[in-house]
N, C-alpha and C. Protein backbone atom coordinates (compact mmCIF):
# COMPACT_ATOMS: atom_id res chain seq x y z
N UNK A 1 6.16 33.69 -69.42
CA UNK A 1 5.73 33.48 -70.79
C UNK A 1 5.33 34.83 -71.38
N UNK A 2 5.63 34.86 -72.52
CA UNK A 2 5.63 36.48 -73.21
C UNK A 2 4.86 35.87 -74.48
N UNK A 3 3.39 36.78 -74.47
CA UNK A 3 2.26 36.79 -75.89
C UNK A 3 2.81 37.32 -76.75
N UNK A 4 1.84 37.08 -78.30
CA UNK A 4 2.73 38.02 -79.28
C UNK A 4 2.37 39.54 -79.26
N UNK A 5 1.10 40.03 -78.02
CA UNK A 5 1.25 41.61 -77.76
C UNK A 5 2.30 41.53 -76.56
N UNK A 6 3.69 41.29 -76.77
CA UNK A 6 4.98 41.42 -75.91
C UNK A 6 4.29 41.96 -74.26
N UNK A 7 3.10 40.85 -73.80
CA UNK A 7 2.73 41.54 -73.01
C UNK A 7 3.32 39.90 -72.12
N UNK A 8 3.78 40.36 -70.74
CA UNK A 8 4.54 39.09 -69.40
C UNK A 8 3.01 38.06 -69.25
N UNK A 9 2.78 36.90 -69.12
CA UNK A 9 1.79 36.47 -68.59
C UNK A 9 2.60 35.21 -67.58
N UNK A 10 1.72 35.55 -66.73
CA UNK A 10 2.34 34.42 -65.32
C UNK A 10 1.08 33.63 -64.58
N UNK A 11 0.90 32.66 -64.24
CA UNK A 11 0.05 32.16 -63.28
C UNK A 11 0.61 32.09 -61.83
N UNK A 12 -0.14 32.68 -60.86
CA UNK A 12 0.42 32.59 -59.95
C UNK A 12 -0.96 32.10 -58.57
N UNK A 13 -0.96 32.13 -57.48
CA UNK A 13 -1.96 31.81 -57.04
C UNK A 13 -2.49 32.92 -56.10
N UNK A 14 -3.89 32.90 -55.09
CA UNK A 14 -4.21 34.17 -54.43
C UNK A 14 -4.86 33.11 -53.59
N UNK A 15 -4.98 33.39 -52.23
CA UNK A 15 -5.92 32.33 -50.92
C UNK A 15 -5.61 31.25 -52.04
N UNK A 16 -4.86 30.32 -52.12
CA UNK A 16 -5.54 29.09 -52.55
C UNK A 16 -5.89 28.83 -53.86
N UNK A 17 -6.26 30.32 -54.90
CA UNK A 17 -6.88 30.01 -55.90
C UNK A 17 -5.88 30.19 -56.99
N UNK A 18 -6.35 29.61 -58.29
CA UNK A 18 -5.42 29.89 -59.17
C UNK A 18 -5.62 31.34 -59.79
N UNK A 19 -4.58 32.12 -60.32
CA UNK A 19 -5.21 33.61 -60.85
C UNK A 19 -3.93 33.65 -62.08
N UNK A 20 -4.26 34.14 -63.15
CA UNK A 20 -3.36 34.83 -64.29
C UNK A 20 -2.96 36.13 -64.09
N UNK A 21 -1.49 36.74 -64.59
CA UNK A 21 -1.13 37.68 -64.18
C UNK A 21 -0.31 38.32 -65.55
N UNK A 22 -1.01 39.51 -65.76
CA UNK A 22 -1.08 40.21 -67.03
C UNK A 22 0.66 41.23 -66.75
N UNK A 23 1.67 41.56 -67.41
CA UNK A 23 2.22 42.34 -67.02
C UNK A 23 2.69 43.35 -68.28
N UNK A 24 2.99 44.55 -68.31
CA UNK A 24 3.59 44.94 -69.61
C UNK A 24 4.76 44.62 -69.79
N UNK A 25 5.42 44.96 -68.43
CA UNK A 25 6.92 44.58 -68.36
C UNK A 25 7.45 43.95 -67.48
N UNK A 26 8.58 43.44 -67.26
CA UNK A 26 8.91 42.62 -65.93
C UNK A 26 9.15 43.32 -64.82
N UNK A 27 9.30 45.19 -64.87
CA UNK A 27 9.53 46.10 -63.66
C UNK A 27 7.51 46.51 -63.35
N UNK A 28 6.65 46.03 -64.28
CA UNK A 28 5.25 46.80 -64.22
C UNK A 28 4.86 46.67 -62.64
N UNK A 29 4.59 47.81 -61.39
CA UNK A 29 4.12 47.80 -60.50
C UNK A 29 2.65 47.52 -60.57
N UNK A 30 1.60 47.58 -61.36
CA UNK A 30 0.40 47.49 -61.83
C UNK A 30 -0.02 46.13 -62.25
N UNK A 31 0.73 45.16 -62.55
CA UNK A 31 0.23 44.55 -63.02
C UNK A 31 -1.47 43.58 -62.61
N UNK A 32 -1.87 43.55 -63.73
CA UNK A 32 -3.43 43.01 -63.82
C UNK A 32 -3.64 41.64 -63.10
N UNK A 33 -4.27 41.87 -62.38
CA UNK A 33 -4.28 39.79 -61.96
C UNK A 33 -5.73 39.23 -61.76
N UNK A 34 -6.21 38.02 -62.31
CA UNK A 34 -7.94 37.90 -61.92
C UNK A 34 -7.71 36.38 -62.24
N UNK A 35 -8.82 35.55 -61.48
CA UNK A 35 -9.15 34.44 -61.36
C UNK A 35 -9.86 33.56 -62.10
N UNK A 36 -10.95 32.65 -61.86
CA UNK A 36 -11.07 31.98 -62.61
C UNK A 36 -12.70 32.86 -63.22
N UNK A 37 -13.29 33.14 -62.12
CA UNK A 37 -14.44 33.68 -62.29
C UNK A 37 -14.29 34.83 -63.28
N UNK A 38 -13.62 35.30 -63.22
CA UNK A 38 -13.39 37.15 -63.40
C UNK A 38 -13.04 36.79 -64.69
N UNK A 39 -11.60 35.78 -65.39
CA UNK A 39 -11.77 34.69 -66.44
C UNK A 39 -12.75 34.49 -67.62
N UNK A 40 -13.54 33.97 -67.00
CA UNK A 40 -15.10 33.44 -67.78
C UNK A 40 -15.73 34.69 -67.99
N UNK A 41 -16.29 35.80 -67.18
CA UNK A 41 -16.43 37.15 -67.35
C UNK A 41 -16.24 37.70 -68.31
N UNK A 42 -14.78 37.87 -68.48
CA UNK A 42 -14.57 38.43 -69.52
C UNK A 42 -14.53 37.62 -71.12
N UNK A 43 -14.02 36.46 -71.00
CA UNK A 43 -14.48 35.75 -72.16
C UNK A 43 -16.31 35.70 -72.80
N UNK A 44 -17.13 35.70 -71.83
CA UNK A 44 -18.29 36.11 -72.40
C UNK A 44 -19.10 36.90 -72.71
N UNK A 45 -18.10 38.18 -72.05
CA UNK A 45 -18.06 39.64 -72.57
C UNK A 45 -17.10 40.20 -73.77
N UNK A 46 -16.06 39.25 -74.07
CA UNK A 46 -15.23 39.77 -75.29
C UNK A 46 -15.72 41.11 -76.16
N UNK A 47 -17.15 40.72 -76.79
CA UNK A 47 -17.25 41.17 -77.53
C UNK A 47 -17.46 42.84 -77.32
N UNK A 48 -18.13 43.43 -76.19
CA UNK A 48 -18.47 44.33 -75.93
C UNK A 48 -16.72 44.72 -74.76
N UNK A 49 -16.27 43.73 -74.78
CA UNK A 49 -14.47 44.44 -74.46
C UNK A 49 -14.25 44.73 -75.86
N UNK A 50 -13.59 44.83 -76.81
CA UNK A 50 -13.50 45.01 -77.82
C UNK A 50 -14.29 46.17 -78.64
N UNK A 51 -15.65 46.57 -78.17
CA UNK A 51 -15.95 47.48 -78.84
C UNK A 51 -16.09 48.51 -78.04
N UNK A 52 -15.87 48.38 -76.53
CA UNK A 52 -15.49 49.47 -75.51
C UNK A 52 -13.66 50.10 -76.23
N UNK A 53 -12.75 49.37 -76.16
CA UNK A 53 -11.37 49.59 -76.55
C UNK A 53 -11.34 50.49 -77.85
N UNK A 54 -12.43 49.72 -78.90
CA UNK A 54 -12.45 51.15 -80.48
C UNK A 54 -12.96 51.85 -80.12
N UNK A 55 -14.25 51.67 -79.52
CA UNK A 55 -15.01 53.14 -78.95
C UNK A 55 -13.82 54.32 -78.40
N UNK A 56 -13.57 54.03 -77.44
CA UNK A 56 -12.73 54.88 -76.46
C UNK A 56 -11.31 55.23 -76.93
N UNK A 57 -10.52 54.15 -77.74
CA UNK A 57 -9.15 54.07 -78.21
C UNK A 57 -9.17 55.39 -79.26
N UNK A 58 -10.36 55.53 -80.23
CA UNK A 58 -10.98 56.43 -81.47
C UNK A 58 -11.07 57.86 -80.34
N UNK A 59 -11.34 57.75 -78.75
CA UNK A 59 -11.57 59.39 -78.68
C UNK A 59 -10.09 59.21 -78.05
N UNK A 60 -9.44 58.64 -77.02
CA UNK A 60 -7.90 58.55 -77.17
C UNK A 60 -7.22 59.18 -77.93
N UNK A 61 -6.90 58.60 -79.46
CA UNK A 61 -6.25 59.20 -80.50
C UNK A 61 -6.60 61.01 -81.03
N UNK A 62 -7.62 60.89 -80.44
CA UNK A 62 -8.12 62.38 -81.07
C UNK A 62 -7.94 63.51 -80.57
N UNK A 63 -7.51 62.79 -79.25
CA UNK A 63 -6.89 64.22 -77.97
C UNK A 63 -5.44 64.49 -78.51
């Protein structure tokens, strides 16, 4: 399944558990993978994901 940031998403499993699997591309050696816990984590951190990404994305661009 492909998001509208053309980014791969797959469910796949790890021991037993269920985990989501982030990819850029279908060759990405890297790709991101986390569970259910790790999941919730970040959904109740959104907000401070999001202002880590402008923070940092703003000194990114400036190099």
């Amino acid at each position: 399944m492909e998001n509208e940031n053309k980014c791969i998403v797959e469910r796949g499993e790890f021991k037993g558990k269920p985990v989501l699997i982030l990819k850029r591309n279908e060759d990405d050696k890297f790709a991101f993978s986390f569970g259910l816990t790790k999941a919730r984590l970040i959904l109740d951190n959104l907000e401070e994901i999001k202002k880590f990404v402008e923070e940092c994305g703003k000194k990114d661009n400036a190099q």
